[in-house]
PDB file of N, CA and C in Angstrom:
ATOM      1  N   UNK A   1      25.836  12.738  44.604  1.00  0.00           N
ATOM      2  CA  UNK A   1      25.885  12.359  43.215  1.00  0.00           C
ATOM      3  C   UNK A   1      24.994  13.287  42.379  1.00  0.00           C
ATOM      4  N   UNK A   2      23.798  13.946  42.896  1.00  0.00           N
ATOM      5  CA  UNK A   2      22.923  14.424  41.914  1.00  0.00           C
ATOM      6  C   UNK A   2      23.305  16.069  42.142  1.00  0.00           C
ATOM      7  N   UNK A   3      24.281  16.160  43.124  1.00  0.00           N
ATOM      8  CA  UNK A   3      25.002  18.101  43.252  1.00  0.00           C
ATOM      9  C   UNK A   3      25.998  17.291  41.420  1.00  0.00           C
ATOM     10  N   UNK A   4      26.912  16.420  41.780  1.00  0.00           N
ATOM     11  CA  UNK A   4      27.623  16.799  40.930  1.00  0.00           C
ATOM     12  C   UNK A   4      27.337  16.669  39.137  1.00  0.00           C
ATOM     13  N   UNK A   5      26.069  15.868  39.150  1.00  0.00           N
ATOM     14  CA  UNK A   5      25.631  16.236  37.980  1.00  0.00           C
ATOM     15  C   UNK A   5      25.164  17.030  37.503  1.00  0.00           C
ATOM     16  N   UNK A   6      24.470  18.087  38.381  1.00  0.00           N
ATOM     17  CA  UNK A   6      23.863  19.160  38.120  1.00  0.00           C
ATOM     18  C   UNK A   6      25.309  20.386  37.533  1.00  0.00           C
ATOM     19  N   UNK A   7      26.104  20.339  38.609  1.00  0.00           N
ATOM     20  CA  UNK A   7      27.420  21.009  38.496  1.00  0.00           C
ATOM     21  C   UNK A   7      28.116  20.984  37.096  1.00  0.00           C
ATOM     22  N   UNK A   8      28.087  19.197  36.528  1.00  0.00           N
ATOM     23  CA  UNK A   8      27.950  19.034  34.989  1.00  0.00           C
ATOM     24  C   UNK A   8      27.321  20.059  33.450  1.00  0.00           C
ATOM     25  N   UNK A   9      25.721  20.214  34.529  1.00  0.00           N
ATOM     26  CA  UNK A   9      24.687  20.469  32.823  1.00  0.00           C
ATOM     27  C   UNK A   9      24.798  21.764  33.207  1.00  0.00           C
ATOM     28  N   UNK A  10      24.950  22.843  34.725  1.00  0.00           N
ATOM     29  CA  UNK A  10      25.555  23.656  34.701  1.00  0.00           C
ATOM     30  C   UNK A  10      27.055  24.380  33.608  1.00  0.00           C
ATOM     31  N   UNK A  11      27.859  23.514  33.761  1.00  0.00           N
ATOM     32  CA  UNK A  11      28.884  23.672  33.188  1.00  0.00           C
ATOM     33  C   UNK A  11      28.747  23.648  31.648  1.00  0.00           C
ATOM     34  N   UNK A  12      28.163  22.805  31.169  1.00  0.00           N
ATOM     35  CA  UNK A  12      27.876  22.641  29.730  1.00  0.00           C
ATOM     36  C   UNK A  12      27.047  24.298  29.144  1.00  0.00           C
ATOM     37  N   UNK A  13      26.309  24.377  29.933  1.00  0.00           N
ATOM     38  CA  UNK A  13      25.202  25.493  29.639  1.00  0.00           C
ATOM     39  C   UNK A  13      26.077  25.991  29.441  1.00  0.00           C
ATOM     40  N   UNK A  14      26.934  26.874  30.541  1.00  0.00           N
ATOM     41  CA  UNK A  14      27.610  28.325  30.625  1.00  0.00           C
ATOM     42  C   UNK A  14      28.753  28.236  29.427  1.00  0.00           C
ATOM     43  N   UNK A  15      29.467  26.552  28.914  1.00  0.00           N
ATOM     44  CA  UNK A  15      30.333  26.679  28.044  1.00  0.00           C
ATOM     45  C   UNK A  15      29.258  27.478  26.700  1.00  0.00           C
ATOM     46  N   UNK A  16      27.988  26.433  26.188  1.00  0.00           N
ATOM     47  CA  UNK A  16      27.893  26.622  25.432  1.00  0.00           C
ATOM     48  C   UNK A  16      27.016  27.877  25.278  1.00  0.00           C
ATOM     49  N   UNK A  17      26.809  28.890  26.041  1.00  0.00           N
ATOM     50  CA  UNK A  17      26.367  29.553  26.132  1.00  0.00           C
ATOM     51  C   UNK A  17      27.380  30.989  25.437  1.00  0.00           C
ATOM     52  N   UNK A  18      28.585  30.763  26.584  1.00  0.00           N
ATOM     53  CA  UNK A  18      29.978  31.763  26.135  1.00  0.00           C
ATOM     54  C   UNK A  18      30.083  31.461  24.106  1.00  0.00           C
ATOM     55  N   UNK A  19      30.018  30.182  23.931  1.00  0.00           N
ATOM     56  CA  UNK A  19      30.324  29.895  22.781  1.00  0.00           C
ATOM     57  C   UNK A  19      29.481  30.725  21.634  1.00  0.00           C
ATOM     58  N   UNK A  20      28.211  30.835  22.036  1.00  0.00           N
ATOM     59  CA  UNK A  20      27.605  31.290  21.257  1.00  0.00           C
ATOM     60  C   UNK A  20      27.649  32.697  21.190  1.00  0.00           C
ATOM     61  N   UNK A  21      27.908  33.362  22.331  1.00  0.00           N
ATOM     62  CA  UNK A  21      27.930  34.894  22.171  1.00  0.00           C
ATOM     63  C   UNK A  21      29.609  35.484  21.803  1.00  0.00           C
ATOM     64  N   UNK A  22      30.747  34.698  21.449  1.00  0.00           N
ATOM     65  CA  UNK A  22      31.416  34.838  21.047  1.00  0.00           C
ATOM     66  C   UNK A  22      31.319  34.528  19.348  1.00  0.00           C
ATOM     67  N   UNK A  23      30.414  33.752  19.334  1.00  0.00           N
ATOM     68  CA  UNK A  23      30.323  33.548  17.841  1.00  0.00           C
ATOM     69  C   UNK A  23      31.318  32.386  17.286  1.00  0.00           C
ATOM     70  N   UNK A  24      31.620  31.459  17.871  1.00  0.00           N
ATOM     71  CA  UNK A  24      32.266  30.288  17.632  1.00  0.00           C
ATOM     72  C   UNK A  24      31.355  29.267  17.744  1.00  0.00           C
ATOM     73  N   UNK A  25      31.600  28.669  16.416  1.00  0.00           N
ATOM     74  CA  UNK A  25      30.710  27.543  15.662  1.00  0.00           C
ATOM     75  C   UNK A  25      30.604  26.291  16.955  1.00  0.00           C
ATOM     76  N   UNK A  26      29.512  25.547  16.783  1.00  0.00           N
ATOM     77  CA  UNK A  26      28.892  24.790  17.618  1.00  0.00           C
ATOM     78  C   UNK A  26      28.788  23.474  16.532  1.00  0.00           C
ATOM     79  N   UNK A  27      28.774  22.151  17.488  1.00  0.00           N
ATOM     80  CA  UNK A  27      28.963  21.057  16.599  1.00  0.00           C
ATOM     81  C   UNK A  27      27.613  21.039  16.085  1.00  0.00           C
ATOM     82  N   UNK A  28      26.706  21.641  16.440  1.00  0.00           N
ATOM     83  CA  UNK A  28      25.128  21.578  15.689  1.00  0.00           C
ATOM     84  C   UNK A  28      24.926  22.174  14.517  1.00  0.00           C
ATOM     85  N   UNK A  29      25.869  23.840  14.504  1.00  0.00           N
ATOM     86  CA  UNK A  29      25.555  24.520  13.457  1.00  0.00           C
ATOM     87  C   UNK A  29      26.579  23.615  12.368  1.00  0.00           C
ATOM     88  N   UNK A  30      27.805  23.339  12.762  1.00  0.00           N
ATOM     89  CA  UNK A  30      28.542  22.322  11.918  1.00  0.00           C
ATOM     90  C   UNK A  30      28.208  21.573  10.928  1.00  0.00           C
ATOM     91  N   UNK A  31      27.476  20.978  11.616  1.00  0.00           N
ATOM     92  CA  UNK A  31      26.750  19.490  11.222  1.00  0.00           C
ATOM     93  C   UNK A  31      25.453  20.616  10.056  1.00  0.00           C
ATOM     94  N   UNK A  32      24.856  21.244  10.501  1.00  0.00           N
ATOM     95  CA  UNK A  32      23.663  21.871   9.865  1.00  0.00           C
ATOM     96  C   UNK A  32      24.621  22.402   8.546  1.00  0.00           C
ATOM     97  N   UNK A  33      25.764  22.942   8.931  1.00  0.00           N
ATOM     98  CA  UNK A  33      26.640  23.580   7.557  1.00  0.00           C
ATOM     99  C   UNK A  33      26.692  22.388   6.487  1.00  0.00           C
ATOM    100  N   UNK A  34      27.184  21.631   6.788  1.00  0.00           N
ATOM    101  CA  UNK A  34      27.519  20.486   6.269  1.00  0.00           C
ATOM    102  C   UNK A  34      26.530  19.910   5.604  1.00  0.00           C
ATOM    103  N   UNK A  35      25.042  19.702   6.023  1.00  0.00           N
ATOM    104  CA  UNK A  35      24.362  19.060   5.966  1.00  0.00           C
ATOM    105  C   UNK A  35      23.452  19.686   4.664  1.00  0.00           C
ATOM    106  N   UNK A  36      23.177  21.142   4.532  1.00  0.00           N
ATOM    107  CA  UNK A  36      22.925  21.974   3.543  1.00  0.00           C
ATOM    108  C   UNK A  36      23.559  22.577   2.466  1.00  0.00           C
ATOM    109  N   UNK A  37      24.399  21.576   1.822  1.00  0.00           N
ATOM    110  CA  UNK A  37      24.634  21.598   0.752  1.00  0.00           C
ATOM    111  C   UNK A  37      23.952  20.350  -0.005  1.00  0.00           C
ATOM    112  N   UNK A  38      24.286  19.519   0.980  1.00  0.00           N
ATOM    113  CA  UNK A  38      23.937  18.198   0.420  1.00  0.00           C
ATOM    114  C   UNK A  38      22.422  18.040  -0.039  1.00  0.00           C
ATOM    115  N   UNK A  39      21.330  18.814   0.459  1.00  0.00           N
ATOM    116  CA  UNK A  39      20.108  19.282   0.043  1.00  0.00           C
ATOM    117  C   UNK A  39      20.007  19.612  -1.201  1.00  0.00           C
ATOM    118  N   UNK A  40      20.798  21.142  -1.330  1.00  0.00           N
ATOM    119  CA  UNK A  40      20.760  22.157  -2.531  1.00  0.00           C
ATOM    120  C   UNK A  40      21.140  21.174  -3.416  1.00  0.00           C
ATOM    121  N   UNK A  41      22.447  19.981  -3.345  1.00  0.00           N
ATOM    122  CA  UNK A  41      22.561  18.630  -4.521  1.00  0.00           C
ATOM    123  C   UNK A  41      21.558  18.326  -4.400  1.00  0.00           C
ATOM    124  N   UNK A  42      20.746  17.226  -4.049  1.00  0.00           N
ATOM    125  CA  UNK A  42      19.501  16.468  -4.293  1.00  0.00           C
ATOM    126  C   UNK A  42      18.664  17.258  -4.812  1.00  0.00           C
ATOM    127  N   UNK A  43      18.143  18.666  -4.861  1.00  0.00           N
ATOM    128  CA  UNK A  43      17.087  18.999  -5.178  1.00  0.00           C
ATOM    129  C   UNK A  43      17.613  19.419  -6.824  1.00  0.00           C
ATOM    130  N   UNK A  44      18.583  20.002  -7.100  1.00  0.00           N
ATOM    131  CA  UNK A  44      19.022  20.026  -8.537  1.00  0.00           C
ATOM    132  C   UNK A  44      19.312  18.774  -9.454  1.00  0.00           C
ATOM    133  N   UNK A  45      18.922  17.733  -8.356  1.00  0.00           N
ATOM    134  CA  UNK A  45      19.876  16.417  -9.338  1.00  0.00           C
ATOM    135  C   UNK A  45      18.451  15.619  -9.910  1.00  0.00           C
ATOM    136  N   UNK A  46      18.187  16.197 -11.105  1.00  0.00           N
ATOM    137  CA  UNK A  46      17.293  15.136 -12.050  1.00  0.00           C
ATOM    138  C   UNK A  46      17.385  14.033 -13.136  1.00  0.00           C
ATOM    139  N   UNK A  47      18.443  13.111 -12.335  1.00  0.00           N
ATOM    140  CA  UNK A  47      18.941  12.137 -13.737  1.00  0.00           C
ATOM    141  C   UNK A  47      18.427  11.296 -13.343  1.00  0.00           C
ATOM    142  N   UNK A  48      18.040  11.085 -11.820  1.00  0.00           N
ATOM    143  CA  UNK A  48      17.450   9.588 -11.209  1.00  0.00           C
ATOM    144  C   UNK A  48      15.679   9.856 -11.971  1.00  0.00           C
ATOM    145  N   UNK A  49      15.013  10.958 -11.783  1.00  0.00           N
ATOM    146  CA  UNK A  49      14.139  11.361 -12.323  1.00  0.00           C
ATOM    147  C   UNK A  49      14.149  10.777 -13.935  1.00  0.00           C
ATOM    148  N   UNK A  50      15.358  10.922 -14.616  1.00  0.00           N
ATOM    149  CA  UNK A  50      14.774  10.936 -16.326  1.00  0.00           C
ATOM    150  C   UNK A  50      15.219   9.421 -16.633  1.00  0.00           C
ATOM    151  N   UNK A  51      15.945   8.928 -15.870  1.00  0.00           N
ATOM    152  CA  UNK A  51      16.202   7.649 -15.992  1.00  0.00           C
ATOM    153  C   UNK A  51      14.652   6.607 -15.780  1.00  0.00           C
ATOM    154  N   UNK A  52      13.866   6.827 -15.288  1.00  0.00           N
ATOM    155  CA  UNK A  52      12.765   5.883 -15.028  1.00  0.00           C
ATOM    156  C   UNK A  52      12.207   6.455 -16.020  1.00  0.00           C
ATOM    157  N   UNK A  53      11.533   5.353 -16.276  1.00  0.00           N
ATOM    158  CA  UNK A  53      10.204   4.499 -17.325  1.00  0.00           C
ATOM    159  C   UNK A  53       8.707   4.756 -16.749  1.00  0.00           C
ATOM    160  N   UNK A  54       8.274   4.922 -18.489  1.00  0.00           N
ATOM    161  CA  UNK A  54       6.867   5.112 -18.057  1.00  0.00           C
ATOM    162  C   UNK A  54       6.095   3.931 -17.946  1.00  0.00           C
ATOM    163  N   UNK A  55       4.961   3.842 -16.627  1.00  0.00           N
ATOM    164  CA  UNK A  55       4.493   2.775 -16.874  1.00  0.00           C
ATOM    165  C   UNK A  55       3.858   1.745 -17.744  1.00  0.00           C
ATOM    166  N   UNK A  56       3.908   0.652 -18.022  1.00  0.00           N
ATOM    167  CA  UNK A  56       3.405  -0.043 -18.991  1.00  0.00           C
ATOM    168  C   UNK A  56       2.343  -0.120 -19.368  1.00  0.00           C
ATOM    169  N   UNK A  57       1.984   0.272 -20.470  1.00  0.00           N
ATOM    170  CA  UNK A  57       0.329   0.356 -20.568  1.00  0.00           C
ATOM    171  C   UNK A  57      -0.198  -1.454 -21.141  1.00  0.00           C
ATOM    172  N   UNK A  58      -1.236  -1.745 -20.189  1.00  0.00           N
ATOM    173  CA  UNK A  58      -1.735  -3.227 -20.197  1.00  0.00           C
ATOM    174  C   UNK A  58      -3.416  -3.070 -21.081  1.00  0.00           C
ATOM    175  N   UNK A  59      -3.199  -3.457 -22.161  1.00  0.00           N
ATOM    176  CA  UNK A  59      -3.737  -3.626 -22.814  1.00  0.00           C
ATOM    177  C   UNK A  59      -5.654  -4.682 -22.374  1.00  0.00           C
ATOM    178  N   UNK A  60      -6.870  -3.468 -22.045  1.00  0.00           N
ATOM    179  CA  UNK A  60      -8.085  -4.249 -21.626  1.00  0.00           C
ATOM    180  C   UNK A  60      -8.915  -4.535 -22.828  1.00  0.00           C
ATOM    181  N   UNK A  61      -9.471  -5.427 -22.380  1.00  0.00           N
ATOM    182  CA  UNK A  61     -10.707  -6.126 -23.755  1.00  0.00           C
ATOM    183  C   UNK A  61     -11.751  -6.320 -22.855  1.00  0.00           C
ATOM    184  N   UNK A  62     -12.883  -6.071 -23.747  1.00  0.00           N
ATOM    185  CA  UNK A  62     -14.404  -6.219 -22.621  1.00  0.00           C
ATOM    186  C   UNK A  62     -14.348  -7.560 -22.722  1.00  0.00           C
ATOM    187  N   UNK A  63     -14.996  -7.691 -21.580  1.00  0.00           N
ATOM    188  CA  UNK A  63     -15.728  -9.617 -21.289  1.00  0.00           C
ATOM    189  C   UNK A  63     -16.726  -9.534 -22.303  1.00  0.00           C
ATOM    190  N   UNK A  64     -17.213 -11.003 -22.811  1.00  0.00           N
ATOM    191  CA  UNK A  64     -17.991 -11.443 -23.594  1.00  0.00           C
ATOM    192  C   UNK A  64     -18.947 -12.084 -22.838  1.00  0.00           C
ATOM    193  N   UNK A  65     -19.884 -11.899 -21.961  1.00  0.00           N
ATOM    194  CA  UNK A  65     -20.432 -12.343 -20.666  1.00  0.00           C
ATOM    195  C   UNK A  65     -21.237 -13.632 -21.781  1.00  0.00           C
ATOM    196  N   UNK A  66     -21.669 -13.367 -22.987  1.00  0.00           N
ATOM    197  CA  UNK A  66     -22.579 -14.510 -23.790  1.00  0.00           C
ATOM    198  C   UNK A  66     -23.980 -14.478 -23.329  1.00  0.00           C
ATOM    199  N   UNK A  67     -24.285 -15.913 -22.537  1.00  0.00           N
ATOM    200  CA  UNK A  67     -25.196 -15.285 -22.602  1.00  0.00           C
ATOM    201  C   UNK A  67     -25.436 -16.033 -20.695  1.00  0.00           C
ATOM    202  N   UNK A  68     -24.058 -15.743 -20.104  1.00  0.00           N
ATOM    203  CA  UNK A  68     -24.540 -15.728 -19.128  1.00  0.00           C
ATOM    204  C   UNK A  68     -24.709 -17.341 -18.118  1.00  0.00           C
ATOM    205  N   UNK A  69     -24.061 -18.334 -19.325  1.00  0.00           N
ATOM    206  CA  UNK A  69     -24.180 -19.450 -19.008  1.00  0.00           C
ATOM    207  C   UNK A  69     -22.595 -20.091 -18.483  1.00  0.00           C
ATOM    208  N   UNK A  70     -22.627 -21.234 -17.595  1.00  0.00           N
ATOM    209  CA  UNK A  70     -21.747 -21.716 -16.842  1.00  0.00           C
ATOM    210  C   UNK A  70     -21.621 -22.826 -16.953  1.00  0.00           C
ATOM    211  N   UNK A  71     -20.303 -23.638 -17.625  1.00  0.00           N
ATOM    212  CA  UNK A  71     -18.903 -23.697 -18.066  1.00  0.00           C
ATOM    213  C   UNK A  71     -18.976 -22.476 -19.761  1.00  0.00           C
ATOM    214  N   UNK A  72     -18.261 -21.893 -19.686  1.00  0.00           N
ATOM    215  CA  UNK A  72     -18.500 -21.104 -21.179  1.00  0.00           C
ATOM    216  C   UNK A  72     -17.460 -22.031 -21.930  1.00  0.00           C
ATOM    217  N   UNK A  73     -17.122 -23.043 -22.388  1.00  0.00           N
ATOM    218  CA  UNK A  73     -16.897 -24.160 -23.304  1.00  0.00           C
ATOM    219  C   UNK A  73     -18.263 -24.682 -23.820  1.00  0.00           C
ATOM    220  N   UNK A  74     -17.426 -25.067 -24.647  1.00  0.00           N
ATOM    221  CA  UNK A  74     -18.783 -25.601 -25.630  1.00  0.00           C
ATOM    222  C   UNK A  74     -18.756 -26.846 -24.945  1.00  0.00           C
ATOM    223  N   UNK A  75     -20.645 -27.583 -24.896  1.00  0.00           N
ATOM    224  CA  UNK A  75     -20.467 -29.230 -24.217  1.00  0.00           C
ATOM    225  C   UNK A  75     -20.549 -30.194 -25.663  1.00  0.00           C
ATOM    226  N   UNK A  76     -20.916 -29.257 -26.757  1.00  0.00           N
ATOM    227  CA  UNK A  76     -20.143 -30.051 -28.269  1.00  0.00           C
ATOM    228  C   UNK A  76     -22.094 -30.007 -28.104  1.00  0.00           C
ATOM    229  N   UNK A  77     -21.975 -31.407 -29.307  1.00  0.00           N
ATOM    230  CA  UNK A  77     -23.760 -31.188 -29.787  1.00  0.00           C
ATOM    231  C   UNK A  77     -24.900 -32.048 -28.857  1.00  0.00           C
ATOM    232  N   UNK A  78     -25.772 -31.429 -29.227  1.00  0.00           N
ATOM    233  CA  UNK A  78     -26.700 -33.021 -28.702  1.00  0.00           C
ATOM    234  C   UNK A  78     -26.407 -32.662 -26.720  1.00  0.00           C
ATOM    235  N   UNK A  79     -25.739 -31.641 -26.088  1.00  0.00           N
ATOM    236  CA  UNK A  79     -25.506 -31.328 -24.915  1.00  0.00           C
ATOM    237  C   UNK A  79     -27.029 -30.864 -24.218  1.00  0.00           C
ATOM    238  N   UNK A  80     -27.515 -31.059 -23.246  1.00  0.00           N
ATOM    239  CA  UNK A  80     -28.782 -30.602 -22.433  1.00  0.00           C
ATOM    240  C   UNK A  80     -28.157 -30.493 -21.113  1.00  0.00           C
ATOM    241  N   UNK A  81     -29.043 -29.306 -20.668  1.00  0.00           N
ATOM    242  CA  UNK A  81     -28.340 -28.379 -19.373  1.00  0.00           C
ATOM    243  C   UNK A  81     -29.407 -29.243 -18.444  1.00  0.00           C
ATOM    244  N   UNK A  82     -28.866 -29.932 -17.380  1.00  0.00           N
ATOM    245  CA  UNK A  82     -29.694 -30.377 -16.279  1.00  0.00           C
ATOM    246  C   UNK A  82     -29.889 -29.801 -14.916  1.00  0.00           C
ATOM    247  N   UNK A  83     -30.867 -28.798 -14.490  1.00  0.00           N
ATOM    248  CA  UNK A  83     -30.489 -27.924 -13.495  1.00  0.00           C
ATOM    249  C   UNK A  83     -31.485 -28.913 -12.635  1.00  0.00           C
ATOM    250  N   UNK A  84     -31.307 -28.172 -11.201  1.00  0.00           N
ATOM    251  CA  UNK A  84     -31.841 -29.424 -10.120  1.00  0.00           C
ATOM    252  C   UNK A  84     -32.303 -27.684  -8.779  1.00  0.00           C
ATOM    253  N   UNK A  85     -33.658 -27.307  -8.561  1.00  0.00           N
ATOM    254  CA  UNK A  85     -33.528 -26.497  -7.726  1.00  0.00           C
ATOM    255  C   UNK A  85     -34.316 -26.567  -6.527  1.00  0.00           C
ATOM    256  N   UNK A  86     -33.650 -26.008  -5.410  1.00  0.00           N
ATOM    257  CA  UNK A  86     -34.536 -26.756  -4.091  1.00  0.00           C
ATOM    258  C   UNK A  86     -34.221 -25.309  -3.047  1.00  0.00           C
ATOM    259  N   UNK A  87     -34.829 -25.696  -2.213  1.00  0.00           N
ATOM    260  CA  UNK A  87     -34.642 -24.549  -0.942  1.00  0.00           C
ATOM    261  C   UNK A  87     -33.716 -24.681   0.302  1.00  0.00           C
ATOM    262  N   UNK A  88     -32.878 -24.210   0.713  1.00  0.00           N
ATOM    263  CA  UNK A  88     -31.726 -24.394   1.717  1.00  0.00           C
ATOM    264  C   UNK A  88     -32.046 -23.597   3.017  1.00  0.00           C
ATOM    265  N   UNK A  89     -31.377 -24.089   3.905  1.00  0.00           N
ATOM    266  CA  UNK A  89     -31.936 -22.568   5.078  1.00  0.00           C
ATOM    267  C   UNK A  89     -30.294 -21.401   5.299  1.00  0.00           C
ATOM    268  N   UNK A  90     -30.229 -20.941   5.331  1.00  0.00           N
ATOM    269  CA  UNK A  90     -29.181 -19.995   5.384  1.00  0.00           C
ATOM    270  C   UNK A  90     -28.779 -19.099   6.750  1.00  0.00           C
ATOM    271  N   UNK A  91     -27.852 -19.312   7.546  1.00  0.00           N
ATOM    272  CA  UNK A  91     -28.335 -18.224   8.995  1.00  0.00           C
ATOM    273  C   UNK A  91     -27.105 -17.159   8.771  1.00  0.00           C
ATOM    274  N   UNK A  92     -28.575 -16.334   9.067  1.00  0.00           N
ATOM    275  CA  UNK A  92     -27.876 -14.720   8.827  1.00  0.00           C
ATOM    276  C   UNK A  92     -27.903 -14.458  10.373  1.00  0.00           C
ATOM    277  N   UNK A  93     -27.425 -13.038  10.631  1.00  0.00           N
ATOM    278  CA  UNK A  93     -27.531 -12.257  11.936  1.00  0.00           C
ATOM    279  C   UNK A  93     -28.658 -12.294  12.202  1.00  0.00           C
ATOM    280  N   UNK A  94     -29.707 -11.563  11.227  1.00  0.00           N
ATOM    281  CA  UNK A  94     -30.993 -11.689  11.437  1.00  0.00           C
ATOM    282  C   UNK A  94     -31.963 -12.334  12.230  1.00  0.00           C
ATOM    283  N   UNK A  95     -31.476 -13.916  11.408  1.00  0.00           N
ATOM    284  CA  UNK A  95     -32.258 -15.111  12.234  1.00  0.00           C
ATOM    285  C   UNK A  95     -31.941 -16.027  10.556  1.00  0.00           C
ATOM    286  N   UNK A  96     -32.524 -17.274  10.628  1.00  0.00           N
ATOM    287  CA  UNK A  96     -32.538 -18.363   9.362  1.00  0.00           C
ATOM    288  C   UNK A  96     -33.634 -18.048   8.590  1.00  0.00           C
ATOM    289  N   UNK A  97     -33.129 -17.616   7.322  1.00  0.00           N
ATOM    290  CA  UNK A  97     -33.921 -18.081   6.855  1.00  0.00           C
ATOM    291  C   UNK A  97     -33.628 -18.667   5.418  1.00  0.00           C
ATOM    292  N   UNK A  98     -34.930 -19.077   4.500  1.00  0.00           N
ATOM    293  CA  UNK A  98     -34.726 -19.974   3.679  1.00  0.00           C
ATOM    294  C   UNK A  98     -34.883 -19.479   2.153  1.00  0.00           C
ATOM    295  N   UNK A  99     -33.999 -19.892   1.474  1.00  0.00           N
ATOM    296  CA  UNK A  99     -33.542 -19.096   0.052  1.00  0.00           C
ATOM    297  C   UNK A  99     -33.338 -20.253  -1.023  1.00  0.00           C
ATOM    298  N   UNK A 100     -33.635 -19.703  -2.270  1.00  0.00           N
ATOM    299  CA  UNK A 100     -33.476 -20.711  -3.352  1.00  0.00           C
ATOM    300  C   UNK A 100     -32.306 -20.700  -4.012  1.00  0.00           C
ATOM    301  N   UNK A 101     -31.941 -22.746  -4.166  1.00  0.00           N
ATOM    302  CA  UNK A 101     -30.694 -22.667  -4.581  1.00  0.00           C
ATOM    303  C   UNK A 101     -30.580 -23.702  -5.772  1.00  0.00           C
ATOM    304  N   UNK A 102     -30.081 -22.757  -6.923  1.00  0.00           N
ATOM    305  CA  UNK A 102     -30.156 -24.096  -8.038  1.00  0.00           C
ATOM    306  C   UNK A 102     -28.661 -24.331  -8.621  1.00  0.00           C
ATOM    307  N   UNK A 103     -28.590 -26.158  -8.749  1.00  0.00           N
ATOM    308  CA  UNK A 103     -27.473 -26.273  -9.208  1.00  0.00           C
ATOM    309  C   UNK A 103     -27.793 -26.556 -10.466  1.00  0.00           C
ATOM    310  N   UNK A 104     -26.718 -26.772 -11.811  1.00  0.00           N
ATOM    311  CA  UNK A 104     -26.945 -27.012 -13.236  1.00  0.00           C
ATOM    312  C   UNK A 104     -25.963 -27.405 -13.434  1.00  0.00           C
ATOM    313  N   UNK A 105     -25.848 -28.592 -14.729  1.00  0.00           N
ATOM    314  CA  UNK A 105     -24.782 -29.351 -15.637  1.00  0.00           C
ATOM    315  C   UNK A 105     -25.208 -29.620 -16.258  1.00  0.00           C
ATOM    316  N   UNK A 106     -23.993 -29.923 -16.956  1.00  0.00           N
ATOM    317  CA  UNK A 106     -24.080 -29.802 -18.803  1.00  0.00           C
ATOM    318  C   UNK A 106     -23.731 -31.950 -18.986  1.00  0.00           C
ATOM    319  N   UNK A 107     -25.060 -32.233 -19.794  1.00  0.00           N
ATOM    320  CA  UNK A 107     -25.267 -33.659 -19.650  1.00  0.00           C
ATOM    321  C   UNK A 107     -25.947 -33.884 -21.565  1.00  0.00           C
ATOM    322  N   UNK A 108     -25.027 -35.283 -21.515  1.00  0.00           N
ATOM    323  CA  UNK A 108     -25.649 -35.562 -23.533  1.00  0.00           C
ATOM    324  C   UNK A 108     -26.528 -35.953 -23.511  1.00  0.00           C
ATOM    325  N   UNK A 109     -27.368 -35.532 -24.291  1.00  0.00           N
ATOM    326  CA  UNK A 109     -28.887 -35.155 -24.829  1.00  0.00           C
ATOM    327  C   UNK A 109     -29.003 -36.679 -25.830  1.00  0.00           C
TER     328      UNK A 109
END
């Protein structure tokens, strides 16, 4: 079985071998003929190009950070900020340790 496959890629060689030194086209160069025109189109064809849109320009506004305070709604009048602050332990890679943590709300005065 493996004489007569060899006998096969033998055979193929020597065809396509004759083929080429006679100068008769090969289904590769074929296909390559064929295939290079269709290039030389795409590279001249700029309508898909002029047809697209420029991107939309999105309109930015700076933040008004104020002054930094949290809910930025107004709590209306007579409002007092009640903050509450204590120490937590926190574990890092490091090891634990302990960091300050304050909470705050907005409560009528």
């Amino acid at each position: 079985m493996y004489r007569v496959e060899m006998e096969r890629v033998t055979i193929a060689a020597a065809t396509l071998g004759l083929a080429l030194a006679l100068g008769l086209p090969t289904v590769a160069s074929a296909q390559a003929q064929q295939a290079a025109p269709a290039r030389a189109e795409r590279s001249t064809d700029f309508s898909a190009q002029e047809r697209a849109r420029p991107p939309r320009r999105l309109p930015i506004y700076p933040r008004d950070d104020g002054d930094g305070v949290i809910p930025r709604y107004d709590p209306g009048r007579n409002a007092v900020r009640d903050c509450s602050a204590t120490y937590v332990q926190e574990y890092r890679p490091s090891g634990t340790v302990i960091v300050p943590r304050m909470n705050c709300f907005w409560r009528r005065g």
